[in-house]
Protein backbone atom coordinates (compact mmCIF):
# COMPACT_ATOMS: atom_id res chain seq x y z
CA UNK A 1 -0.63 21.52 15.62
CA UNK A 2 -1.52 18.10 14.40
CA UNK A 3 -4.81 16.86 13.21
CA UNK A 4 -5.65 12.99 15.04
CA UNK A 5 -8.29 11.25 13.57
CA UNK A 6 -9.75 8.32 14.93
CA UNK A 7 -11.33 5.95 12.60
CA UNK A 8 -14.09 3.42 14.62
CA UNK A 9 -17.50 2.10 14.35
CA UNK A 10 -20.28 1.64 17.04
CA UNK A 11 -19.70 -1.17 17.59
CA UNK A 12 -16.35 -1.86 18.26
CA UNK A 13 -14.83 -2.69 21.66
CA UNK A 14 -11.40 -2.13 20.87
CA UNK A 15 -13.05 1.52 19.32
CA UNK A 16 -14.11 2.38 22.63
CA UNK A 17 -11.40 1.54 24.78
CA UNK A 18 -9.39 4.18 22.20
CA UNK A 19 -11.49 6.50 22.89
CA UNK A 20 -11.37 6.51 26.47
CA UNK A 21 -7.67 6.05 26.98
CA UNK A 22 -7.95 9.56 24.78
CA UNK A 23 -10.04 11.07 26.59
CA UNK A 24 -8.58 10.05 29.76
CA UNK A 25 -5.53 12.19 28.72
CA UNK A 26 -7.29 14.75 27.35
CA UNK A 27 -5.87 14.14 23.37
CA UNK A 28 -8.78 16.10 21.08
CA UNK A 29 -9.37 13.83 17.96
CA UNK A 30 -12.18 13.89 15.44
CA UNK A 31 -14.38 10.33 15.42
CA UNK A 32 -14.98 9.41 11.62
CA UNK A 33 -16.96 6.15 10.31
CA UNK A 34 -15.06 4.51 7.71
CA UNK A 35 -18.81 3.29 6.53
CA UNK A 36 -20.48 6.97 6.55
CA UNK A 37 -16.99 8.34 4.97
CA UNK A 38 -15.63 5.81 2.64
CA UNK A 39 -14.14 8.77 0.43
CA UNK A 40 -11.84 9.71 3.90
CA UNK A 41 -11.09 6.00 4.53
CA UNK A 42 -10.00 5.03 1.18
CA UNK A 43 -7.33 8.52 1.19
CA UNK A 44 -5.81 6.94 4.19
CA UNK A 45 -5.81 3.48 3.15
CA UNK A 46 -7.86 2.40 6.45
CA UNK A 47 -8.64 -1.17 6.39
CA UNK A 48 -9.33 -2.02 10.15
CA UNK A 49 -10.77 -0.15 13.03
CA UNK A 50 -9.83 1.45 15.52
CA UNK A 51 -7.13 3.52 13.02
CA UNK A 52 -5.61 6.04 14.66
CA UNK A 53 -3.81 8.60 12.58
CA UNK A 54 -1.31 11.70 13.44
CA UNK A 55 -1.51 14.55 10.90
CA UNK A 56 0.66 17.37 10.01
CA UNK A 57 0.09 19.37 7.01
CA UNK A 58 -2.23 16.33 5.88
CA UNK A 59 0.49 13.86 5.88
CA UNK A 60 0.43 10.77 8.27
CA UNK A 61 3.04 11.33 10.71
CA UNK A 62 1.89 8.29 12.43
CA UNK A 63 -1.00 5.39 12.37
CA UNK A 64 -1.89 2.94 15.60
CA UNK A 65 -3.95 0.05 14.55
CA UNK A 66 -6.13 -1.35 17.04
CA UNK A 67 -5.83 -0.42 21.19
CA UNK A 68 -2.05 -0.26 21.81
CA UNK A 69 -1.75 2.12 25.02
CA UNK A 70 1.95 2.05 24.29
CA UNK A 71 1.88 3.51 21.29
CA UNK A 72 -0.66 6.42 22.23
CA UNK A 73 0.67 7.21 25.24
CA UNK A 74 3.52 8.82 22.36
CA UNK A 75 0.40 10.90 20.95
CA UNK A 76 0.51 12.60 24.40
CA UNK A 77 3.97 13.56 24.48
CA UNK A 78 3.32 15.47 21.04
């Protein structure tokens, strides 16, 4: 099954509107601070939020920058 990670911060609009379109389809993803885990951020090369990455086996299978329904409505379909 693959890992999703969703890299935000509190503030973040854009953040938020990820999250809900998630949890509106019901997508389980971990919430990570690229601030509180800069070790995490720096593996994945995150520089922007909201990051989403698809994980198998640890290796990016696919990364969303920023609120593109589009593109995670393919998360769903995984």
């Amino acid at each position: 099954m693959a890992r999703i990670i969703k890299f935000e911060k509190d503030d973040c609009a854009p953040c938020a509107q990820v999250s809900e379109y998630l949890d509106n389809k019901g997508i389980r993803y971990e919430t990570v601070n690229p601030f509180d885990q800069p070790d995490l951020a720096a593996k994945f090369k995150i520089r922007s939020v909201p990051t989403v990455l698809v994980l198998e086996n640890e290796e990016i299978q696919q990364r969303i920058v920023g609120f593109k329904p589009e593109e995670l409505a393919s998360i769903a379909l995984n």
